[in-house]
C-alpha atoms as a PDB file:
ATOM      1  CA  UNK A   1       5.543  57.276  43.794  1.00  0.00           C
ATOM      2  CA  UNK A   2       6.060  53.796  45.316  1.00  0.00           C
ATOM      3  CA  UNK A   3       2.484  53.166  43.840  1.00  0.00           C
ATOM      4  CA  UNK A   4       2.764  54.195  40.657  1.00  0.00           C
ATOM      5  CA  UNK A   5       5.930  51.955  40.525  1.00  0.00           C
ATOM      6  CA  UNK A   6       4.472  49.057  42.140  1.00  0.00           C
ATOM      7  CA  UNK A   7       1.694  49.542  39.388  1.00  0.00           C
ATOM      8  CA  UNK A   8       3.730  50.001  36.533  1.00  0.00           C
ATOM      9  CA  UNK A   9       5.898  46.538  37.556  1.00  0.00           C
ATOM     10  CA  UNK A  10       2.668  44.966  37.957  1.00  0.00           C
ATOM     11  CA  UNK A  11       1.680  45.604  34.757  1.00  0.00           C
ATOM     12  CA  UNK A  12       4.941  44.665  32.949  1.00  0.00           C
ATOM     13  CA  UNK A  13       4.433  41.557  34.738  1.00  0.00           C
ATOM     14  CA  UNK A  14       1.372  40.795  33.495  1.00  0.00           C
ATOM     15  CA  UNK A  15       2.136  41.303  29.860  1.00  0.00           C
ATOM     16  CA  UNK A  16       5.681  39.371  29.906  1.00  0.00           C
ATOM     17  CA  UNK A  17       3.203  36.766  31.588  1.00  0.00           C
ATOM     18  CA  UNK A  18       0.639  37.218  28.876  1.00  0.00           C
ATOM     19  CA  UNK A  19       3.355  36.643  26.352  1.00  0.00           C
ATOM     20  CA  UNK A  20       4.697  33.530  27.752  1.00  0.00           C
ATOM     21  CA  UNK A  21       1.221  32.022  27.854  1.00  0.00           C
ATOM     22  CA  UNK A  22       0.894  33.027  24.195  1.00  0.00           C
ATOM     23  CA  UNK A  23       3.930  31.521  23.111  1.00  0.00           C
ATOM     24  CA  UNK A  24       3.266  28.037  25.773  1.00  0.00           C
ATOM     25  CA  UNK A  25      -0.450  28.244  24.236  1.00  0.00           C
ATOM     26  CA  UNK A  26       1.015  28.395  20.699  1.00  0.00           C
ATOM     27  CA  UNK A  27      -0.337  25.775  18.817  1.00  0.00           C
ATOM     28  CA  UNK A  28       2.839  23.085  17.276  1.00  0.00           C
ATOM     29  CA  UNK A  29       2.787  21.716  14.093  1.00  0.00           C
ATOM     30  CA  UNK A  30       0.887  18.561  13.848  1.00  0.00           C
ATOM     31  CA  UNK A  31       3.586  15.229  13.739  1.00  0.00           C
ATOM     32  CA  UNK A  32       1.231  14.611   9.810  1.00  0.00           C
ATOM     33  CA  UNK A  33       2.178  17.690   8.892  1.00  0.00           C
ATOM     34  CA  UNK A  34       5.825  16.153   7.639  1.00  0.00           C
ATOM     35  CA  UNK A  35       3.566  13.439   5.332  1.00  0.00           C
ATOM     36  CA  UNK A  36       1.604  16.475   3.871  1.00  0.00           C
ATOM     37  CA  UNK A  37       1.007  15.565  -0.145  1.00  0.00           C
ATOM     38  CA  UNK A  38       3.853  16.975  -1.899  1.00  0.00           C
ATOM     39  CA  UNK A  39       2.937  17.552  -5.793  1.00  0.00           C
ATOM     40  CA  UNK A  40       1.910  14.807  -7.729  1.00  0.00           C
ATOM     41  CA  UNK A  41       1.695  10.583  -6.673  1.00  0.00           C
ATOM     42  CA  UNK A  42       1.686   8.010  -9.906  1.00  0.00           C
ATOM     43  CA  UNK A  43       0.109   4.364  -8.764  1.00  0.00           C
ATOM     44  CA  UNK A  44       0.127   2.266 -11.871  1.00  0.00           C
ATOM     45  CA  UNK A  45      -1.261  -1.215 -11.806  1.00  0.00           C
ATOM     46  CA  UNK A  46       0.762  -2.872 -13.855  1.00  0.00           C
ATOM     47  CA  UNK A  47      -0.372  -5.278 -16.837  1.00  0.00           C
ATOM     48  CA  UNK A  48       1.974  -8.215 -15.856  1.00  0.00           C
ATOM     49  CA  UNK A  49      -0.906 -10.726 -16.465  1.00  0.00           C
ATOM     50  CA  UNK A  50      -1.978 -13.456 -13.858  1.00  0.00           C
ATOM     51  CA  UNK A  51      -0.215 -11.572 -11.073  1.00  0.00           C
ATOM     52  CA  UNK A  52       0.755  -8.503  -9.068  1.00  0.00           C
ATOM     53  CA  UNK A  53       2.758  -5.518  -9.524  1.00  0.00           C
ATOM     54  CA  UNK A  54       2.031  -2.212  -8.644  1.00  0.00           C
ATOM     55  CA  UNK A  55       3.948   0.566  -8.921  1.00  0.00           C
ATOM     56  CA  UNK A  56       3.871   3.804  -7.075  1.00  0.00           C
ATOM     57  CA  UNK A  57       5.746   6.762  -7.532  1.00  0.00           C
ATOM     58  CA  UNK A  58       6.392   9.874  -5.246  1.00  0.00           C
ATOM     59  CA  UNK A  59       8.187  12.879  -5.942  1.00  0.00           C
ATOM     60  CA  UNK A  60      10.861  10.659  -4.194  1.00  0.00           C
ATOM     61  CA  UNK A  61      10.713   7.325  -4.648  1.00  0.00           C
ATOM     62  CA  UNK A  62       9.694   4.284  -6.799  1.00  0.00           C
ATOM     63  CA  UNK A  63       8.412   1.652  -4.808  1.00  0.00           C
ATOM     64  CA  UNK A  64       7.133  -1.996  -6.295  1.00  0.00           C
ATOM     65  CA  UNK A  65       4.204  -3.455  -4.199  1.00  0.00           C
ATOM     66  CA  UNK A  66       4.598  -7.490  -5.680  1.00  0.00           C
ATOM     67  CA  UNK A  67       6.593  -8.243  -8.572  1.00  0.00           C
ATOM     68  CA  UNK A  68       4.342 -10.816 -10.697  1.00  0.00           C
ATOM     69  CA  UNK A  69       5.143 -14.489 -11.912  1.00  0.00           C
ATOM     70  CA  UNK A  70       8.134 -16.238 -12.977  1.00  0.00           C
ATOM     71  CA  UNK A  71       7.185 -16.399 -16.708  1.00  0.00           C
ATOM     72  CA  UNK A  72       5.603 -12.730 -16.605  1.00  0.00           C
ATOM     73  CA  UNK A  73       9.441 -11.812 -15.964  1.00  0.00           C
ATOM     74  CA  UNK A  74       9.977  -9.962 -19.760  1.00  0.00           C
ATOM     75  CA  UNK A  75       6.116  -8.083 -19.036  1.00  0.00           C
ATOM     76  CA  UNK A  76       7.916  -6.926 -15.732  1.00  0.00           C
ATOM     77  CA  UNK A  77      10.387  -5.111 -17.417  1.00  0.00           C
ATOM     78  CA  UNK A  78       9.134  -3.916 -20.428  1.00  0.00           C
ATOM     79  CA  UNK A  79       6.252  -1.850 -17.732  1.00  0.00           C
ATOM     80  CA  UNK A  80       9.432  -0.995 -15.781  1.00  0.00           C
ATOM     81  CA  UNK A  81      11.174   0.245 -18.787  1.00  0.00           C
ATOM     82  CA  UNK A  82       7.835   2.590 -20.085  1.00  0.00           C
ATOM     83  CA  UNK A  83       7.573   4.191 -16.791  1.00  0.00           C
ATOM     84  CA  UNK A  84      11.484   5.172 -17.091  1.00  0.00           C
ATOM     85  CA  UNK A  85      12.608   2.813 -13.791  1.00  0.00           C
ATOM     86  CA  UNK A  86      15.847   2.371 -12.735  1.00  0.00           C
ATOM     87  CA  UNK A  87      16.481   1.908  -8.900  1.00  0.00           C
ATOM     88  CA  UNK A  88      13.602   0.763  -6.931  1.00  0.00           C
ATOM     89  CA  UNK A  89      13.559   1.955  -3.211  1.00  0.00           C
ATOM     90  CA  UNK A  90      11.166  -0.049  -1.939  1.00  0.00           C
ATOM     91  CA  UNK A  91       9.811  -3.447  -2.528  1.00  0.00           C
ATOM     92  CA  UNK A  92       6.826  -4.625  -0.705  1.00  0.00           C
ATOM     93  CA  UNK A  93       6.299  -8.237  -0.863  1.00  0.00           C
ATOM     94  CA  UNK A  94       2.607  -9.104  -0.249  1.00  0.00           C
ATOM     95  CA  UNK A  95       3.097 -13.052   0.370  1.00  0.00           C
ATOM     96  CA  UNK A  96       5.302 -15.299  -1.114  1.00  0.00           C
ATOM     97  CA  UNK A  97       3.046 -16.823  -3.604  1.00  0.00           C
ATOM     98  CA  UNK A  98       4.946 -17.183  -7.455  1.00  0.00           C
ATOM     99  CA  UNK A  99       2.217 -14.633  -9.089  1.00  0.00           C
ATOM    100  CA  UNK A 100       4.048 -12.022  -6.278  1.00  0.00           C
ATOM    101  CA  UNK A 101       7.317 -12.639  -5.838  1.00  0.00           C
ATOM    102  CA  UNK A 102       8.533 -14.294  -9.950  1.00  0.00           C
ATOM    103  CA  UNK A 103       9.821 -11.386 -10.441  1.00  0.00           C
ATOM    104  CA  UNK A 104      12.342 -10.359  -7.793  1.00  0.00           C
ATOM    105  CA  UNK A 105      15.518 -12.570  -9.714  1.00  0.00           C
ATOM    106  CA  UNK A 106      14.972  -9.551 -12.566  1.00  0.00           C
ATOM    107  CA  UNK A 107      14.495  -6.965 -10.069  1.00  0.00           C
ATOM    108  CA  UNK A 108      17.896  -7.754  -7.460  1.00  0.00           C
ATOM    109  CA  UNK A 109      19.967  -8.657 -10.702  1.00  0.00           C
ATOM    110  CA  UNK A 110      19.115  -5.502 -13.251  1.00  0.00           C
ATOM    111  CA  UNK A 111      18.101  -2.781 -10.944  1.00  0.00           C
ATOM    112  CA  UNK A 112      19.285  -0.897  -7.415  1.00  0.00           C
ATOM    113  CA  UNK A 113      16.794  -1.853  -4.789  1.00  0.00           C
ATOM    114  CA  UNK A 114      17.084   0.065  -1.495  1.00  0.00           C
ATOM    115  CA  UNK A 115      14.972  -1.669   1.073  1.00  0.00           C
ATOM    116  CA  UNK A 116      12.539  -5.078   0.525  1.00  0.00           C
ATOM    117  CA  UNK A 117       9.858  -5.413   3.239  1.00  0.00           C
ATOM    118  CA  UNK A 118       7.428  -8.523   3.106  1.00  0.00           C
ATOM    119  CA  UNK A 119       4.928 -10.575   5.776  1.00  0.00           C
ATOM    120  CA  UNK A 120       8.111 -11.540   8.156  1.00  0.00           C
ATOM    121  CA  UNK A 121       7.333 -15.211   8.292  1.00  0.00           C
ATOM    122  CA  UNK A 122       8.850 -18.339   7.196  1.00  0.00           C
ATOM    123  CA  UNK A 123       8.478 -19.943   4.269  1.00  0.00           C
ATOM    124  CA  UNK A 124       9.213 -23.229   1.790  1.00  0.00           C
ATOM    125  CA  UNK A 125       9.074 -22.006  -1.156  1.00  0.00           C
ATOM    126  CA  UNK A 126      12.456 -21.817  -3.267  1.00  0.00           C
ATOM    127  CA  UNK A 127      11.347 -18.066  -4.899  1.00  0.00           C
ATOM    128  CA  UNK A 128      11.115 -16.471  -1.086  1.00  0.00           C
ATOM    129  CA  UNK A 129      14.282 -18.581  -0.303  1.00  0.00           C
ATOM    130  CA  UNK A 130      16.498 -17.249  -3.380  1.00  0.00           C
ATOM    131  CA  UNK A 131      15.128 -13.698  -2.612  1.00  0.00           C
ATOM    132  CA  UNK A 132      16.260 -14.113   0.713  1.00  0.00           C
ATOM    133  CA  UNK A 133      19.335 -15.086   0.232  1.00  0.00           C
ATOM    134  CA  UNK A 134      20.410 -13.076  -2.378  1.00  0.00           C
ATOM    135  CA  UNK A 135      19.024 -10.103  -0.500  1.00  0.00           C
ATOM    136  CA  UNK A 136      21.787 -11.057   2.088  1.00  0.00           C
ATOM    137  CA  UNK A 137      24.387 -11.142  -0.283  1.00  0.00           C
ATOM    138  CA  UNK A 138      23.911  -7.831  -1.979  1.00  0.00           C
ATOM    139  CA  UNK A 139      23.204  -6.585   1.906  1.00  0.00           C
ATOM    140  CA  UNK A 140      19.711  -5.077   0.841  1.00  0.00           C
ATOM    141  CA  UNK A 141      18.024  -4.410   3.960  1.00  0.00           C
ATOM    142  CA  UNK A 142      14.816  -6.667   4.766  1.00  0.00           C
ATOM    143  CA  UNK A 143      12.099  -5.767   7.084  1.00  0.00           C
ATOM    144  CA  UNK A 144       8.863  -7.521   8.058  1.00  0.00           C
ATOM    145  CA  UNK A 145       5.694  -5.809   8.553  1.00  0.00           C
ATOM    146  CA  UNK A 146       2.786  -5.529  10.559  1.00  0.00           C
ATOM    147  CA  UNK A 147      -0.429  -3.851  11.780  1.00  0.00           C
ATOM    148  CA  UNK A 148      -0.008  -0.321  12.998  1.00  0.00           C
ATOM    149  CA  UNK A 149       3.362  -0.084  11.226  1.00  0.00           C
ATOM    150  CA  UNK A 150       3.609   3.041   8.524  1.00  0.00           C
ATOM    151  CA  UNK A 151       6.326   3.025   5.659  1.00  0.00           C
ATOM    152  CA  UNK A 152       7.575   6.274   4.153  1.00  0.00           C
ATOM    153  CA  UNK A 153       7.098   6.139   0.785  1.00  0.00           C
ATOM    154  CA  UNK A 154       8.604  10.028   0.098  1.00  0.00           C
ATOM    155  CA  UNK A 155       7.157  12.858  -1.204  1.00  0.00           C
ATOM    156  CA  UNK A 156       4.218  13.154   1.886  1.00  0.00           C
ATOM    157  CA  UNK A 157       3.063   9.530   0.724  1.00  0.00           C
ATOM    158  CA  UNK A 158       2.660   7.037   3.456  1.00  0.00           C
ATOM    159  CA  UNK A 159       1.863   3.180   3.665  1.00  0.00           C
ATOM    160  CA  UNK A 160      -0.525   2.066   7.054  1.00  0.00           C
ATOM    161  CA  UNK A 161       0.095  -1.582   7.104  1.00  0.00           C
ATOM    162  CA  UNK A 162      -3.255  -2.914   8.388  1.00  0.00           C
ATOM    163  CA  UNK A 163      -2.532  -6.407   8.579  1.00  0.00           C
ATOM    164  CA  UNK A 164      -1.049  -9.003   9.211  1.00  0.00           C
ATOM    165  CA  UNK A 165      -1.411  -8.590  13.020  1.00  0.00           C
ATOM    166  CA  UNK A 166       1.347  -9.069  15.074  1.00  0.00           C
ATOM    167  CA  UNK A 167      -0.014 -12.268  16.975  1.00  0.00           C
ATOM    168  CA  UNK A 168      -0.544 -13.980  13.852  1.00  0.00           C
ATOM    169  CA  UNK A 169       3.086 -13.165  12.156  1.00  0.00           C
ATOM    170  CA  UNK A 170       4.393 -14.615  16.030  1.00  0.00           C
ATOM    171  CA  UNK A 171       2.344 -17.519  15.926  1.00  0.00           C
ATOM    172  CA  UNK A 172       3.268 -18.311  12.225  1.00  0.00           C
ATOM    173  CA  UNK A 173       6.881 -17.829  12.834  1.00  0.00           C
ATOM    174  CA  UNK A 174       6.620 -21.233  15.166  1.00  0.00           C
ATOM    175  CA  UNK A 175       7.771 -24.123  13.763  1.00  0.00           C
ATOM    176  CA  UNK A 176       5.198 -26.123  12.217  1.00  0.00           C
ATOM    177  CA  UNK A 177       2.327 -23.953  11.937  1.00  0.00           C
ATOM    178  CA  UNK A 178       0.014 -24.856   9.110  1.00  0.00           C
ATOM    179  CA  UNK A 179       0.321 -21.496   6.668  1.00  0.00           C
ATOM    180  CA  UNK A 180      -2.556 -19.851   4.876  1.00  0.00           C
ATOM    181  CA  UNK A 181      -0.566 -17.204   2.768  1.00  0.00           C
ATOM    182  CA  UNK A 182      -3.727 -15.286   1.015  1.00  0.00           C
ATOM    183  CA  UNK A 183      -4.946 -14.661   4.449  1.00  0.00           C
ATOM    184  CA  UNK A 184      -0.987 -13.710   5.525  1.00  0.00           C
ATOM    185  CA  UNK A 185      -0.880 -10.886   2.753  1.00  0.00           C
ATOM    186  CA  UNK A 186       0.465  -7.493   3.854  1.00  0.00           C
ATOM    187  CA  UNK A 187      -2.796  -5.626   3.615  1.00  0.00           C
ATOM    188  CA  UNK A 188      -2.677  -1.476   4.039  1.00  0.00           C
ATOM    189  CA  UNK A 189      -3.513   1.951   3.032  1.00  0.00           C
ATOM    190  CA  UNK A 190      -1.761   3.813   0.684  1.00  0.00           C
ATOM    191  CA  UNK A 191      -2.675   7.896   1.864  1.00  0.00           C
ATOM    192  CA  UNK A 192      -1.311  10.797   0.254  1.00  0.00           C
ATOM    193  CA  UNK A 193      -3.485  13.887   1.479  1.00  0.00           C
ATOM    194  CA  UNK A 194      -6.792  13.264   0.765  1.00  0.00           C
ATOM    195  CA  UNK A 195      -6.547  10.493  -1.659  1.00  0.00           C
ATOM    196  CA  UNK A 196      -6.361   6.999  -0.415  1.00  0.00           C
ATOM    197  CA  UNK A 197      -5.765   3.500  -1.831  1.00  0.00           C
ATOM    198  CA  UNK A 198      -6.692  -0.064  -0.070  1.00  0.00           C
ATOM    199  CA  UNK A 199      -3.857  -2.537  -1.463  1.00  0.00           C
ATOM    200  CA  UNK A 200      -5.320  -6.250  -0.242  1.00  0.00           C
ATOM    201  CA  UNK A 201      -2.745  -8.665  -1.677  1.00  0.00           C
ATOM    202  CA  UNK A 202      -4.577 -11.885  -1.961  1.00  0.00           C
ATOM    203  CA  UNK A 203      -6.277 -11.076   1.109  1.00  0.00           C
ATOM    204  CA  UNK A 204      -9.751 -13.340   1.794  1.00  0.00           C
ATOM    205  CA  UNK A 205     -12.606 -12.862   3.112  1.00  0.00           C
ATOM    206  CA  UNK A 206     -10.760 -14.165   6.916  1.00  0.00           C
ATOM    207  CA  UNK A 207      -8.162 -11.291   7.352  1.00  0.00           C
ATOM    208  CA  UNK A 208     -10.737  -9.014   6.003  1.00  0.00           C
ATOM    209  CA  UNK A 209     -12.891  -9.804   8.804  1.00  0.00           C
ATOM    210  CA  UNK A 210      -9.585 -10.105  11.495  1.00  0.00           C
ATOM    211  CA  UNK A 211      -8.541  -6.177   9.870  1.00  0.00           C
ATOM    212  CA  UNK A 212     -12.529  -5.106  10.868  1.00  0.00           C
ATOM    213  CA  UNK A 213     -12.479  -7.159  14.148  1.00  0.00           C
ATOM    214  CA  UNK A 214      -9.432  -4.834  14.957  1.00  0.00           C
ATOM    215  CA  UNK A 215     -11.328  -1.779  15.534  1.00  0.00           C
ATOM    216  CA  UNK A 216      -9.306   0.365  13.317  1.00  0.00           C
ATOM    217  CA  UNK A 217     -10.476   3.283  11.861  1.00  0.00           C
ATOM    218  CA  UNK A 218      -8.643   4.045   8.689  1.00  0.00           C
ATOM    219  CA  UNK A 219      -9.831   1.825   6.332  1.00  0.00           C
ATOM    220  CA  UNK A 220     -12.002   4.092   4.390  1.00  0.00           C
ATOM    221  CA  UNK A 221     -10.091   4.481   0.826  1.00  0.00           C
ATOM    222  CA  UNK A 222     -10.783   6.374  -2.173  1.00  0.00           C
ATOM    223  CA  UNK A 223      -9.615   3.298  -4.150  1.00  0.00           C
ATOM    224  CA  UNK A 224      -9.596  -0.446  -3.824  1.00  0.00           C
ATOM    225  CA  UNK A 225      -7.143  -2.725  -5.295  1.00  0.00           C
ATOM    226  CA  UNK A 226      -9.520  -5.860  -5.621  1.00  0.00           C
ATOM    227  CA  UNK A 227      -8.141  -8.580  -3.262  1.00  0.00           C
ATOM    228  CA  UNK A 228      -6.918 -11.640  -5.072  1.00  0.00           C
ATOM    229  CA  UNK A 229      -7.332 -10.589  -8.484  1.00  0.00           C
ATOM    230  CA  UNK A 230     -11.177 -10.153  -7.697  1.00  0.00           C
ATOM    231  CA  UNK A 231     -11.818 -13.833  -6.319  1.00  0.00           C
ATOM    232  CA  UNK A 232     -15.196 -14.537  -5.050  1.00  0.00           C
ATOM    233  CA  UNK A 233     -12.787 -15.581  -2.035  1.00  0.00           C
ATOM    234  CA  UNK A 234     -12.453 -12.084  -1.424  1.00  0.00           C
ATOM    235  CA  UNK A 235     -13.838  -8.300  -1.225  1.00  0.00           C
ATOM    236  CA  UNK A 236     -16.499  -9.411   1.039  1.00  0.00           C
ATOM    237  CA  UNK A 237     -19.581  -7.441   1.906  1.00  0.00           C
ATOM    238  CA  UNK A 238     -18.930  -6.147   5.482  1.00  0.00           C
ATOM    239  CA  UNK A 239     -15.075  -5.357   3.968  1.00  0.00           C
ATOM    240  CA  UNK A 240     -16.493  -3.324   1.197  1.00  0.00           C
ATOM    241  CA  UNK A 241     -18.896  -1.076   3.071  1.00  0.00           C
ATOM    242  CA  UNK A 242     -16.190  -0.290   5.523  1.00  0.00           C
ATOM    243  CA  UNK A 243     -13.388   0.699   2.456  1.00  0.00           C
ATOM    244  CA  UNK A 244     -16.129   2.513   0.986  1.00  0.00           C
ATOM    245  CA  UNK A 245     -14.179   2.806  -2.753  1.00  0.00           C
ATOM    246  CA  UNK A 246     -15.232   4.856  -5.254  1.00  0.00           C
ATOM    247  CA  UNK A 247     -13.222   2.748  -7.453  1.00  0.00           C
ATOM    248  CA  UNK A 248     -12.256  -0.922  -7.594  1.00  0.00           C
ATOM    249  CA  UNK A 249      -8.869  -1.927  -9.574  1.00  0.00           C
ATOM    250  CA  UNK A 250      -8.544  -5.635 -10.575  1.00  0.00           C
ATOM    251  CA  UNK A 251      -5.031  -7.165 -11.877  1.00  0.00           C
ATOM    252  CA  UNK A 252      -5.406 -10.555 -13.762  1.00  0.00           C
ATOM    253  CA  UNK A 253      -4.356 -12.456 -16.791  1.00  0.00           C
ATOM    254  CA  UNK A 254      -6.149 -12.532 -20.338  1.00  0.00           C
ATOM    255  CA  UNK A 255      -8.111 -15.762 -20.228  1.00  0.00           C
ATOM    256  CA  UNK A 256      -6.642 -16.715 -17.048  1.00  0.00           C
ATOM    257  CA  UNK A 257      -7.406 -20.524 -15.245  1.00  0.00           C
ATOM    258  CA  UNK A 258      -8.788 -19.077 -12.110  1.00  0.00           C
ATOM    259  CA  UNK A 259     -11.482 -17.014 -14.106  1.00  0.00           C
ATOM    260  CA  UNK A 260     -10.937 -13.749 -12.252  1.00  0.00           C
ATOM    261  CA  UNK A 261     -12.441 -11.737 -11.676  1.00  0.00           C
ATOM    262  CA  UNK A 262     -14.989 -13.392 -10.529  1.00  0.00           C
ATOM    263  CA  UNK A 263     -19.104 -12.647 -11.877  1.00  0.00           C
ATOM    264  CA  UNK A 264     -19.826 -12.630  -7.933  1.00  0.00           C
ATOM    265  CA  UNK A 265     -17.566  -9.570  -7.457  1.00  0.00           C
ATOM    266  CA  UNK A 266     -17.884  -7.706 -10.075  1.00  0.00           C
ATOM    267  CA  UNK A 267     -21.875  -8.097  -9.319  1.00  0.00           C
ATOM    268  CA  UNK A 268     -20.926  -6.556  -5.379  1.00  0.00           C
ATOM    269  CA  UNK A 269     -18.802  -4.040  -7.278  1.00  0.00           C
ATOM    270  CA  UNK A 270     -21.754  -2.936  -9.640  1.00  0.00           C
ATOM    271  CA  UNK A 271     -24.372  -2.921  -6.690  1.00  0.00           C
ATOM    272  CA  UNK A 272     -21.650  -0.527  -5.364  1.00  0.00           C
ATOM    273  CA  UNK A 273     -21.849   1.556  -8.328  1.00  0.00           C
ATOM    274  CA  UNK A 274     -18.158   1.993  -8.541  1.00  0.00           C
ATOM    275  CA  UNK A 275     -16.086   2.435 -11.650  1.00  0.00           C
ATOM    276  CA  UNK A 276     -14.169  -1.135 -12.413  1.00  0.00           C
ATOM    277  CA  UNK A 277     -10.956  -1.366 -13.888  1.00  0.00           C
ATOM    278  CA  UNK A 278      -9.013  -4.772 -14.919  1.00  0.00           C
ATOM    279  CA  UNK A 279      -6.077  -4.981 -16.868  1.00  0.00           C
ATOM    280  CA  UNK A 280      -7.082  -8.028 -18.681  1.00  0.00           C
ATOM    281  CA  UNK A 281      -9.156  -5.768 -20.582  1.00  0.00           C
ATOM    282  CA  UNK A 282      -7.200  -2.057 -19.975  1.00  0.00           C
ATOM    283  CA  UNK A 283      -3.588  -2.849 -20.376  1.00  0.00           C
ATOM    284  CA  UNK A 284      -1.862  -1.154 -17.673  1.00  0.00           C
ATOM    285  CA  UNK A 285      -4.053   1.069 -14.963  1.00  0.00           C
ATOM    286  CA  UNK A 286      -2.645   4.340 -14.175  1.00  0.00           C
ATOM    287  CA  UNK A 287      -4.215   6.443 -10.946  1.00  0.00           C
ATOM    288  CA  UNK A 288      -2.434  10.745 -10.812  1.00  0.00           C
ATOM    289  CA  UNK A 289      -3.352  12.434  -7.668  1.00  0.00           C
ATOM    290  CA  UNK A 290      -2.332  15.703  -6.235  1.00  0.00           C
ATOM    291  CA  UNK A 291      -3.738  14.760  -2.691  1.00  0.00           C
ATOM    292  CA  UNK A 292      -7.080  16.253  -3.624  1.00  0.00           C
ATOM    293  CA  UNK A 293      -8.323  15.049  -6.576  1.00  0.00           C
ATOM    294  CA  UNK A 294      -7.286  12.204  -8.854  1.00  0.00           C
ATOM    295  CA  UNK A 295      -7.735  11.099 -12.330  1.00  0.00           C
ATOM    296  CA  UNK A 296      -7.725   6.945 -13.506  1.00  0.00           C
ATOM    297  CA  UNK A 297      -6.337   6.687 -17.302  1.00  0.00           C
ATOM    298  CA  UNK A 298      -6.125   2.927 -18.931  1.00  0.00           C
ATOM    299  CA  UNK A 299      -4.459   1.709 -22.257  1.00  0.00           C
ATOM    300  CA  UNK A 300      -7.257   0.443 -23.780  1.00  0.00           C
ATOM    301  CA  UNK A 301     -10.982   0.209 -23.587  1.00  0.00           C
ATOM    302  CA  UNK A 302     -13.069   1.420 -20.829  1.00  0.00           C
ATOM    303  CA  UNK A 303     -14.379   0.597 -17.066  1.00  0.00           C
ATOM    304  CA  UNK A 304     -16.309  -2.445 -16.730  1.00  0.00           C
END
């Protein structure tokens, strides 16, 4: 009897054990599992002219990534006003060149802005000085980014800031320092499931190589926003075949001085055999994705 006993213990003990080492052994949800694509994501590149302004929207949020030139203020809001914008909850400020930040008077003084985030570093200019004070006076929250830093954008969508590293914003917050601003630009990843987008700023060929020389791994993205309005200055070889785009987006002025984009790029771009979008020639550029697959529509015309 005292066997039998000690036998049928045994073996209750070894399933409750069994159990607990199935529930220890369990597998927990992954920490990406909270960013997992969520219906539909909007990216519109905005035709604004000789500038930047791209807008993104979630199933949450709007969020403005630049917000063009001083006199493309009226082309600002008119895009604003098609795509049915009222608050914007997040403003990321590439670098505080006028074709990036002319537009943030319109944006503080007509619309709600939740949060602004830009570069963190000093500057001269009187645009980045009047956004940053006025940002203090409504009490809008402002935030500086860098590499290895990830903004919720809502809705499972998610923004891996790249660049600029964290040495460099230190050593360009000393007093002094000679600033390079294209080559400051907040440079990262827009990723919403499987569909990705590279947004450069007016990134050059320098912190292209200094995102590489970083080692990271997640640059590959479905889509490239050409780096300064598709400068020769920028989208350089070694950057390209590491992005990998299937798709390269270009924002620029009709006619514009600078004569972007440049017949050196879009020569890389064709060698690339990716489809080339510019709203000089396409109006606005709107990219739908569902995490899976996505779709680019234009205005006007057709890829370059």
């Amino acid at each position: 009897m005292k066997r039998w006993l000690a036998s049928v213990l045994a073996g209750i003990v070894l399933i409750c054990a069994q159990f607990v080492a199935g529930c220890i052994a369990a597998p927990t949800p992954d920490s990406s599992d909270k960013h997992a694509a969520q219906g539909t994501i909007t990216v519109k590149v905005l035709n604004i002219g000789q500038g930047d302004a791209i807008l993104i929207q979630t199933g949450e949020k709007n969020v403005l990534v630049d917000t063009s030139d001083v006199d493309e203020r009226d082309k600002l809001r008119a895009e604003l006003k098609k795509a049915d914008v009222r608050r914007i909850d997040t403003i990321i400020l590439t670098h505080p060149h006028a074709d990036h930040i002319g537009g943030m008077d319109v944006l503080l003084d007509e619309y709600t802005v939740g949060i602004v985030y830009d570069n963190g570093m000093p500057s001269t200019s009187k645009l980045f000085l009047g956004y940053v004070k006025k940002l203090k006076e409504k009490k809008i929250e402002r935030k500086g980014l860098v590499a290895g830093d990830r903004v919720d954008l809502g809705g499972g969508a998610v923004f891996e800031v790249l660049a600029p590293s964290a040495e460099l914003v230190k050593e360009g917050s000393v007093k002094g320092y000679k600033h390079d601003p294209n080559n400051e630009s907040v440079v990262g990843r827009l990723v919403f499931g499987d569909f990705s987008m590279m947004l450069t700023g007016d990134a050059e060929k320098k912190e292209e190589q200094a995102i590489l020389a970083a080692g990271t791994t997640r640059v590959k993205s479905t889509i490239l926003k050409a780096g300064h309005h598709g400068s020769k200055t920028s989208s350089s070889a070694d950057f390209l075949r590491a992005v990998q785009p299937e798709a390269a987006l270009i924002s620029c002025g009709v006619n514009n001085d600078y004569g972007h984009p440049h017949k050196e790029t879009m020569k890389k771009y064709h060698a690339m055999k990716l489809s080339v979008y510019v709203t000089a020639e396409n109006g606005t550029i709107t990219v739908t994705s569902d995490g899976k697959t996505y779709n680019i529509s234009v205005e006007r015309g057709e890829k370059q």
